[in-house]
Protein backbone atom coordinates (compact mmCIF):
# COMPACT_ATOMS: atom_id res chain seq x y z
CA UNK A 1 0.00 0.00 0.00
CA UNK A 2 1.60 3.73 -1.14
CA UNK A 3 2.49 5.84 1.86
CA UNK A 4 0.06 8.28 1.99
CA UNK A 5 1.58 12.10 1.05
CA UNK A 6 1.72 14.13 4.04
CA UNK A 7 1.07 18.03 3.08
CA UNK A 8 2.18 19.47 6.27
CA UNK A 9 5.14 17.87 6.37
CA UNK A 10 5.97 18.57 2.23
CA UNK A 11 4.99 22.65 3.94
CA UNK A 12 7.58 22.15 6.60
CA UNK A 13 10.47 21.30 4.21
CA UNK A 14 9.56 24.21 2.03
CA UNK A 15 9.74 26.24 5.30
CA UNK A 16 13.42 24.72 6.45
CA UNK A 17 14.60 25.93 2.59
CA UNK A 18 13.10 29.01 2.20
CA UNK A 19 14.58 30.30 6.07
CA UNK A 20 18.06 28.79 4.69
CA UNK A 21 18.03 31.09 1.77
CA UNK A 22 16.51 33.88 3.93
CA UNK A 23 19.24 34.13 6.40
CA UNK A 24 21.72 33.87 3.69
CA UNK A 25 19.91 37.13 1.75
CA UNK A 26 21.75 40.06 2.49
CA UNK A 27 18.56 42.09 1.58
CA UNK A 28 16.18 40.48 3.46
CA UNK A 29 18.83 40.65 6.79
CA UNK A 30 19.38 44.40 5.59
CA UNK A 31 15.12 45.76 5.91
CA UNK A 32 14.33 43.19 8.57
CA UNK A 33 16.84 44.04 10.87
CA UNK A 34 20.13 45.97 10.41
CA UNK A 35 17.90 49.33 9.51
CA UNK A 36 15.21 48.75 12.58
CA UNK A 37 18.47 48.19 15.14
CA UNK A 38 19.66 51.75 13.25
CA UNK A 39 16.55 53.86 13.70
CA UNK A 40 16.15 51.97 16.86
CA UNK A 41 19.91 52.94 18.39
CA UNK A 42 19.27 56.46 17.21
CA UNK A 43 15.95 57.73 18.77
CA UNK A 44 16.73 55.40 21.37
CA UNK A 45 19.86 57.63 22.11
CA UNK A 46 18.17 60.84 21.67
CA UNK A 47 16.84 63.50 24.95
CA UNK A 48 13.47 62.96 24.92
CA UNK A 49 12.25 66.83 24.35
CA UNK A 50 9.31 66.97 21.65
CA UNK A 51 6.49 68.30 22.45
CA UNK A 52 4.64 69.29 19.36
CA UNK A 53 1.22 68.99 20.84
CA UNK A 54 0.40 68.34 24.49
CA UNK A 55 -2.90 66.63 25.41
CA UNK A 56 -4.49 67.85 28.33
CA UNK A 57 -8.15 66.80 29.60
CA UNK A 58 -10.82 69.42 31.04
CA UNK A 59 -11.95 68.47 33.97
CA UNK A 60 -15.87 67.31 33.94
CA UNK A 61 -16.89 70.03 36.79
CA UNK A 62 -14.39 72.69 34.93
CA UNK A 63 -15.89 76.10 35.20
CA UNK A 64 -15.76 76.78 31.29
CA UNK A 65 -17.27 80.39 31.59
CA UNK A 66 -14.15 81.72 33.54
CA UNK A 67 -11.27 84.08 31.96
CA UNK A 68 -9.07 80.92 32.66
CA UNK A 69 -10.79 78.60 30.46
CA UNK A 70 -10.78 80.85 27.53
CA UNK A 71 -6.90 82.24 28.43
CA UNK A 72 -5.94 78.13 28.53
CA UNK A 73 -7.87 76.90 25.69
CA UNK A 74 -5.90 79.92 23.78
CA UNK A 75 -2.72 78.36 24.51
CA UNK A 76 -1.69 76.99 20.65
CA UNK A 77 0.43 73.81 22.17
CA UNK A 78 -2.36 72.48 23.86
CA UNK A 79 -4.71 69.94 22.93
CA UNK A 80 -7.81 70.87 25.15
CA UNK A 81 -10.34 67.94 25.23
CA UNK A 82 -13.79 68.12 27.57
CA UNK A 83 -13.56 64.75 29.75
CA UNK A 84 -16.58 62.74 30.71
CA UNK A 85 -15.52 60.42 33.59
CA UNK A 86 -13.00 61.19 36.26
CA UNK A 87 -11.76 57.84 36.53
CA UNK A 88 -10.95 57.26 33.06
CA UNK A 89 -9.20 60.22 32.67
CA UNK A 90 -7.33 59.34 35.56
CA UNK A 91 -6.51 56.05 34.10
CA UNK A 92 -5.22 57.81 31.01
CA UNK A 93 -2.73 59.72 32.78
CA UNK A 94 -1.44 57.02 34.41
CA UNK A 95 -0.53 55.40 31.20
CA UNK A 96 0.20 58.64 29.28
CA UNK A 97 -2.62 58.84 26.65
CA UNK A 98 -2.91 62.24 28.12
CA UNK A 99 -0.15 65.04 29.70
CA UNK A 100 -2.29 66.34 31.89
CA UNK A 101 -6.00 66.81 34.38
CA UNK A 102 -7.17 70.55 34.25
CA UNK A 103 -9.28 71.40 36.64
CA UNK A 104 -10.80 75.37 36.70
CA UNK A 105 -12.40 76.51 39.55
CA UNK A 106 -15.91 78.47 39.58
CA UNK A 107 -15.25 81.90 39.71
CA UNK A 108 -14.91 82.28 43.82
CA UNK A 109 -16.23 86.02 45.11
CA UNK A 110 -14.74 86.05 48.96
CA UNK A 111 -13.12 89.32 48.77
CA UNK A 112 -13.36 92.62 47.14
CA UNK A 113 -11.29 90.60 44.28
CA UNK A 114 -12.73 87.95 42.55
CA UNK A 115 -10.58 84.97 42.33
CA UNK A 116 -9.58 82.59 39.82
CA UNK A 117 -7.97 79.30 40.20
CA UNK A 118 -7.24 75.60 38.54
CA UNK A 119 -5.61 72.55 39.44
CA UNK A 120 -3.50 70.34 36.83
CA UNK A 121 -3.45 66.78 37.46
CA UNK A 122 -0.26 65.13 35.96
CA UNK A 123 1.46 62.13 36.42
CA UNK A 124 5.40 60.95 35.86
CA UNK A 125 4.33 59.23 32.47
CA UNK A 126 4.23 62.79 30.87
CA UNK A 127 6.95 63.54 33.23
CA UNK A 128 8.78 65.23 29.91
CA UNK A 129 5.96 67.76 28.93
CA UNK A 130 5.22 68.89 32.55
CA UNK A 131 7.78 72.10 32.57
CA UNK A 132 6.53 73.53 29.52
CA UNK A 133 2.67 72.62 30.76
CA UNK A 134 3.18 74.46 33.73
CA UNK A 135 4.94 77.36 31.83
CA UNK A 136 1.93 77.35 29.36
CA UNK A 137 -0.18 77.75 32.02
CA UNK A 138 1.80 80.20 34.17
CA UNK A 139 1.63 82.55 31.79
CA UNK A 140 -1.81 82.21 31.02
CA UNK A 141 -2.50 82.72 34.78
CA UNK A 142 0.03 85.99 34.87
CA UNK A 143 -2.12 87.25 32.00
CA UNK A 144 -5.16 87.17 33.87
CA UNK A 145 -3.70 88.98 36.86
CA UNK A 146 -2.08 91.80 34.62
CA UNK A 147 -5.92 92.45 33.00
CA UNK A 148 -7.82 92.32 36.64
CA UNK A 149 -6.06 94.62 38.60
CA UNK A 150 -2.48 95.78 37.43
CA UNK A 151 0.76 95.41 40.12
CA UNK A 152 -2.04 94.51 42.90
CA UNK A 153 -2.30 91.30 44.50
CA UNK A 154 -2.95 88.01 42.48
CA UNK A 155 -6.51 87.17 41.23
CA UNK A 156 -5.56 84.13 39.55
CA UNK A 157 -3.28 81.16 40.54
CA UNK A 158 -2.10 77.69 39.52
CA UNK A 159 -1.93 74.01 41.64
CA UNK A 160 0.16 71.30 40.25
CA UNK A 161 -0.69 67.82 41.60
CA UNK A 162 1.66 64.51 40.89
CA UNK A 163 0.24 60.82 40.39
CA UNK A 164 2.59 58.16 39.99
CA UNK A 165 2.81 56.88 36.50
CA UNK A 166 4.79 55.03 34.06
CA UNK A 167 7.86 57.48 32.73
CA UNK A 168 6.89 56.96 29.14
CA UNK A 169 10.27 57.43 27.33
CA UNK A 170 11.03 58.58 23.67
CA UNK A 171 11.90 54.46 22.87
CA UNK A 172 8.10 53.34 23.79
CA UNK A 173 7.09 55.11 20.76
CA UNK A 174 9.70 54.29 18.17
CA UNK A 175 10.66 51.07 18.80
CA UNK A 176 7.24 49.34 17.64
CA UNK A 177 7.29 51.44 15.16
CA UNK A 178 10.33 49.82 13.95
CA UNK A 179 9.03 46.23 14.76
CA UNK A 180 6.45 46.83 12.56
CA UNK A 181 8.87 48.16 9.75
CA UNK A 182 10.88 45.31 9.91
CA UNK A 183 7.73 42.98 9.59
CA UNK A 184 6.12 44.76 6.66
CA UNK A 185 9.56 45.77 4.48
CA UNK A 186 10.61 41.68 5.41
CA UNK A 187 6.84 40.52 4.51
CA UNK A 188 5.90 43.02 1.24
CA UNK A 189 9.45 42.83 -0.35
CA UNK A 190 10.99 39.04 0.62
CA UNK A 191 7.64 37.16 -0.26
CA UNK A 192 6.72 39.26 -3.26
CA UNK A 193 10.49 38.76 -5.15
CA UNK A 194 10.66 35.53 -3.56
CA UNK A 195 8.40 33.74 -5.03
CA UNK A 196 8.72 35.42 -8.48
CA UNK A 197 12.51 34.11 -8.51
CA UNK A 198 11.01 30.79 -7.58
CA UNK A 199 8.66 31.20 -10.56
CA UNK A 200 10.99 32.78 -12.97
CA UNK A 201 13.57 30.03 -12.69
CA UNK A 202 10.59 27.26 -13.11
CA UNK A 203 11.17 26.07 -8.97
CA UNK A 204 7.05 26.41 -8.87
CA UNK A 205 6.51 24.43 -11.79
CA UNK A 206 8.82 21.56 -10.85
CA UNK A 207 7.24 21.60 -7.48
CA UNK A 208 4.29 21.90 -9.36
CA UNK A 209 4.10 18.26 -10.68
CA UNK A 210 4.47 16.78 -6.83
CA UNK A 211 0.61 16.57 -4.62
CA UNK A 212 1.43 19.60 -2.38
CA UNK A 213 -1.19 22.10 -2.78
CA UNK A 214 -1.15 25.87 -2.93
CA UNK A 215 -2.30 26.80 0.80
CA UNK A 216 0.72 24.39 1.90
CA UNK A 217 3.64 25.72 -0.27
CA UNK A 218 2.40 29.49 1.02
CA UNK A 219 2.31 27.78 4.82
CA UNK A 220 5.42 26.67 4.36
CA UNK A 221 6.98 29.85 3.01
CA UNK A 222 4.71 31.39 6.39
CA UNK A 223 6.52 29.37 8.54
CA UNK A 224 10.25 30.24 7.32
CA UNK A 225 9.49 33.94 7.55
CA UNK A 226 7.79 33.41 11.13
CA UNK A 227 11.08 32.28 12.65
CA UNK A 228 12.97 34.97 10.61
CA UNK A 229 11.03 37.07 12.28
CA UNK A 230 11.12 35.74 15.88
CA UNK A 231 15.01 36.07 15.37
CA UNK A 232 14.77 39.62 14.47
CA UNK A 233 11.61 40.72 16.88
CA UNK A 234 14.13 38.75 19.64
CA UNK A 235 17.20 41.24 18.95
CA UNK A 236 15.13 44.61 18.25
CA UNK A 237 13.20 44.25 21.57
CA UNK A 238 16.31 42.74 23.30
CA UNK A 239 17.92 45.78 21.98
CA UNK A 240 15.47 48.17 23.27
CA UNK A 241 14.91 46.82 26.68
CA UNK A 242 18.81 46.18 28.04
CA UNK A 243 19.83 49.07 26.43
CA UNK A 244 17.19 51.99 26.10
CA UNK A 245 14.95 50.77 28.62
CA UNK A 246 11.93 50.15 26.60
CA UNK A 247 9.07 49.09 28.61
CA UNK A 248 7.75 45.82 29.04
CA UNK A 249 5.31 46.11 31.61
CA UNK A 250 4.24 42.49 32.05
CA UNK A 251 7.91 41.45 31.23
CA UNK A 252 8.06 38.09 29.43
CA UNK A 253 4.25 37.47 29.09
CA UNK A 254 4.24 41.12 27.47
CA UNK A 255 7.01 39.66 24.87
CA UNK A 256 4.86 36.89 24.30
CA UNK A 257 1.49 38.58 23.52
CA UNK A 258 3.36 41.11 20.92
CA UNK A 259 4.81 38.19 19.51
CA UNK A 260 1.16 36.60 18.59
CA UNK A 261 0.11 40.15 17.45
CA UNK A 262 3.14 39.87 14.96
CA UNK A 263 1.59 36.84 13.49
CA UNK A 264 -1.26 38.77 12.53
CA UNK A 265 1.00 41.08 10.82
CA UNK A 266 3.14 38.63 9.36
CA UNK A 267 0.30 37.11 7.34
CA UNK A 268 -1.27 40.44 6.43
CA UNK A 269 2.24 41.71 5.22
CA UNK A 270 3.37 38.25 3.43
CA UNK A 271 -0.09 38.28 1.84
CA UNK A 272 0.58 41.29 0.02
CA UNK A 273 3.95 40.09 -0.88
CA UNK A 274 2.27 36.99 -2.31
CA UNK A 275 -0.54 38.68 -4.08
CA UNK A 276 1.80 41.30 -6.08
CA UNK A 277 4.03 38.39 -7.32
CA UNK A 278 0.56 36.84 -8.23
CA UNK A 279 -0.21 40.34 -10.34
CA UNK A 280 3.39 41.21 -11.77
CA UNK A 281 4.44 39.60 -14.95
CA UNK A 282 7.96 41.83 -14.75
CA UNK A 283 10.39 41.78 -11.89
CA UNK A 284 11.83 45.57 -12.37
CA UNK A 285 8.01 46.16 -11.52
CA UNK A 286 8.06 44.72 -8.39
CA UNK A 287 9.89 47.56 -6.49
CA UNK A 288 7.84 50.11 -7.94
CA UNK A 289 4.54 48.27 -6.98
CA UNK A 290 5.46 47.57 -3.29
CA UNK A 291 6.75 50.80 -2.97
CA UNK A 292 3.86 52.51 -3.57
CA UNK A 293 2.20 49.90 -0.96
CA UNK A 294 5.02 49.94 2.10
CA UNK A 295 5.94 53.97 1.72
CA UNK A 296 2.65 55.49 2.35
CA UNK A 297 2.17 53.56 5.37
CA UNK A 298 5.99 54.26 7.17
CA UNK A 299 4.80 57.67 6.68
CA UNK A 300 1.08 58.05 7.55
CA UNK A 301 1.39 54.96 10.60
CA UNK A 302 2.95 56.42 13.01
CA UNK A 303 6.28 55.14 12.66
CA UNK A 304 8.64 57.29 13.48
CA UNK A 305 6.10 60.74 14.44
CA UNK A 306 2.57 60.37 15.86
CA UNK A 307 -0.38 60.60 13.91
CA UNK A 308 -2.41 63.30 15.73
CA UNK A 309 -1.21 66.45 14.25
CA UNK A 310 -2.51 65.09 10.75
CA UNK A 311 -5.78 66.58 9.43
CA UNK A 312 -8.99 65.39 10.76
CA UNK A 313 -10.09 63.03 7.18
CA UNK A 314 -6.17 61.89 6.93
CA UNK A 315 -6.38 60.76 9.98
CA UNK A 316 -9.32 58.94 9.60
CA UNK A 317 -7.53 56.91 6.88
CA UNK A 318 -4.25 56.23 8.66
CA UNK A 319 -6.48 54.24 11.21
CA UNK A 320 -7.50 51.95 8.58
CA UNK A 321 -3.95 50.69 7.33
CA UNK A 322 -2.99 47.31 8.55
CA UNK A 323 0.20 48.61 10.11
CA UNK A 324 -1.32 51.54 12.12
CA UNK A 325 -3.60 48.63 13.74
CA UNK A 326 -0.48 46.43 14.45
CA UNK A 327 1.80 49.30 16.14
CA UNK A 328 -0.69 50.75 17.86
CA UNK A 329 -1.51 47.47 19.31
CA UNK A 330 1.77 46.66 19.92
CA UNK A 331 2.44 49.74 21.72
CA UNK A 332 -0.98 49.28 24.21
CA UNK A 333 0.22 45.79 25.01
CA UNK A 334 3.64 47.10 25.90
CA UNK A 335 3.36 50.42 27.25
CA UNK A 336 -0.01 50.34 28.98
CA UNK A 337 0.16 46.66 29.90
CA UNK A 338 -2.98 45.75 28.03
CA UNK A 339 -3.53 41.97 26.96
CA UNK A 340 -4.28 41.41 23.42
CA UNK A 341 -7.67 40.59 24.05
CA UNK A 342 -8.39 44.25 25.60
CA UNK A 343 -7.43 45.77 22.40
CA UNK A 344 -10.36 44.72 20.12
CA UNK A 345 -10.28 47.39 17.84
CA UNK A 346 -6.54 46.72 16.12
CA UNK A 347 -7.49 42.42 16.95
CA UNK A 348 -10.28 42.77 14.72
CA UNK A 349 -8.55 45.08 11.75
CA UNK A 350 -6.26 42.81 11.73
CA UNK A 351 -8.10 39.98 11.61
CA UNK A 352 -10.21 41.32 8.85
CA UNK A 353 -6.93 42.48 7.16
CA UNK A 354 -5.57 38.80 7.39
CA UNK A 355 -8.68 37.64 6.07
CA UNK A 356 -9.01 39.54 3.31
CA UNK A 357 -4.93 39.11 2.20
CA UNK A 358 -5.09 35.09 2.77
CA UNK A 359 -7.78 35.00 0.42
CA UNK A 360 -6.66 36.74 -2.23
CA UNK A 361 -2.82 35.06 -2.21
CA UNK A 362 -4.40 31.49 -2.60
CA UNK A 363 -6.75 33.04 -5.83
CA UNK A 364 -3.83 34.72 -7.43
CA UNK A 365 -1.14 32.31 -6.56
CA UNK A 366 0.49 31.28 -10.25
CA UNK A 367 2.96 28.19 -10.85
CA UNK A 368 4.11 29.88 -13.81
C-alpha cells in the first residue's frame, strides 16, 4: 500500500529551505533588521524633548465660563479635550494617553477681588511635557492677573498635583514602530520577489508536478518567515529593553502577547507580498509596486512621528492601514500593559486584514 503524502510535512520542508536562503539574503537581513536596530539605536539615544502637541483633559466640573478657560484653551500647544468620567481620565494619565487633568475653579467672590484658580493633574508618564505645561499655564494665569487689577495682589493662581505613572520614554514610541517596519519591508518585499525568482527560474513548476497544494507551499513559506522574524523581533526588543529601557510592563508574558500580534502582521504583510508576485508579470516592476504599498504607510502609521497632528479626514484613513492597527496594538500591550484581548479594535482590523490578504494570495497564486 503507497504511503500516503503528508502536506504538512511537504509545507515544513519548504519552510526549512526558504529560512536557509533567507538568512543567507543580504537584503532580506538588511530591511528586517540591520535598519530597525539603526533607527532603533538612534531615537533610542536621543533626549526625549518633543512636544509638538500636548494633550491635556478638562476636567468634567471645569468652570468653562471663567477668563481661565478661555486664556488656557488659547494656549496653541495644547490639545484641550472636555472629559466625561474622572476615573478614566485618571486612568489615562497614568498610562500617558494624556499630559495632563485641568481642573478650573468656579469663579470664587470672597473678597473685594474675585478669584480665579485651577488645578493640573499630571502624572510621571508625561513627566517630559510637565515644565513647559506648567509654563503654558503660568503665563496664562500671569495674564489674567495683569488684566484684573495691574501690580495689585494676584486674582488668579495655579496648583500642580503629581500621580505616579509610568515614565513613558522617547523608545516606547519608536521602537514598535520599527518592529512593525521590519515585519512589513521583510513581509511586502521578501515574499513578493521571492516567489517570483522561484517562478521565474521554473522552482514552482517543478514543485508543481508533486501533490502539495497551494495553501501548503504558502504555509510553508509562512513558517520560514515566522522564525525569521522571531530572530529579528528577539534582537530589536532585546535591543530596546537592556539598552534603552523600553518598557515591558508584564515582562516576558508582554514579549509573548506582541509576539502573537506579529503573526497577525506577518500574514497580512506576506499576503501582500504573495498577491503582487501573483499580479506582476515583470520583476523591475516589483519595487515600484510595493513601494507605492510599504511607503505610504511608514509615513502616515505612526512610525517614526505620531499621527495626531494630521488633518482630521487623513487621519481617519491612517487608522485603517494594517500597520497603524499592528503598532498601535503593539504599543498598548507594551506600554499600557494591556492583553491582546483588551485591544479589540486593532485584533479585529487585523483579523479582517488577514482575512481579506489570505484570500486573495491562494486566488492569485500562479505556478508559472
Amino acid at each position: 500500500m503507497p504511503k500516503r503524502y503528508s502536506q504538512l510535512k511537504a509545507s515544513l520542508v519548504l519552510a526549512k529551505a526558504s529560512l536557509i536562503a533567507t538568512l543567507r539574503s543580504p537584503t532580506s537581513v538588511v530591511f528586517a533588521l540591520l535598519f530597525p536596530i539603526i533607527f532603533v539605536t538612534v531615537f533610542g539615544a536621543m533626549v526625549d524633548s518633543t512636544a509638538v502637541k500636548v494633550k491635556i483633559a478638562l476636567s468634567p466640573a471645569s468652570d468653562t465660563t471663567s477668563p481661565l478657560y478661555k486664556a488656557v484653551k488659547a494656549i496653541g500647544i495644547f490639545d484641550l479635550s472636555p472629559g466625561k468620567d474622572s476615573a478614566a481620565l485618571v486612568a489615562s494619565l497614568k498610562k500617558g494617553r494624556i499630559a495632563g487633568i485641568l481642573y478650573i475653579h468656579p469663579v470664587a467672590h470672597t473678597t473685594a477681588l474675585p478669584r480665579y484658580d485651577m488645578e493640573l493633574l499630571s502624572s510621571s508618564a508625561g513627566a517630559d511635557k510637565l515644565p513647559l505645561i506648567q509654563a503654558a499655564l503660568e503665563q496664562a494665569t500671569s495674564r489674567i492677573n495683569q488684566q484684573a487689577i495691574p501690580d495689585q495682589p494676584q486674582v488668579a493662581s495655579l496648583k500642580m498635583i503629581t500621580v505616579p505613572g509610568r515614565t513613558y520614554r522617547q523608545i516606547d514610541f519608536i521602537l514598535p514602530g520599527q518592529l512593525g517596519f521590519s515585519l512589513l519591508m521583510a513581509g511586502v518585499f521578501g515574499s513578493a520577489f521571492l516567489l517570483f525568482n522561484l517562478r521565474h527560474t521554473l522552482v514552482l513548476k517543478r514543485i508543481f508536478v508533486t501533490p502539495i497544494s497551494r495553501p501548503y507551499l504558502l504555509l510553508g513559506e509562512m513558517l520560514s518567515r515566522l522564525v525569521f522574524q522571531l530572530i529579528c523581533f528577539i534582537i530589536i526588543t532585546a535591543l530596546g529593553y537592556f539598552i534603552f529601557n523600553f518598557t515591558l510592563v508584564n515582562g516576558l508574558l508582554t514579549f509573548t502577547e506582541m509576539m502573537l500580534l506579529s503573526v497577525f502582521g506577518l500574514i497580512i504583510f506576506m499576503g501582500i507580498g504573495f498577491i503582487i508576485s501573483g499580479l506582476i508579470r515583470n520583476e523591475s516592476s516589483i519595487a515600484p509596486v510595493a513601494n507605492t504599498i510599504t511607503v505610504p504607510q511608514i509615513l502616515l502609521c505612526g512610525l517614526f512621528f505620531p499621527i495626531d497632528s494630521y488633518p482630521v479626514w487623513l487621519r481617519s484613513f491612517c487608522e485603517l492601514l494594517p500597520l497603524t492597527f499592528f503598532v498601535d496594538g503593539l504599543r498598548k500591550i507594551a506600554f499600557e500593559g494591556l492583553h491582546i484581548w483588551q485591544i479589540p479594535h486593532q485584533l479585529t482590523g487585523l483579523l479582517v486584514w488577514s482575512l481579506i490578504t489570505a484570500v486573495l494570495s491562494v486566488k492569485l497564486f500562479k505556478w508559472e
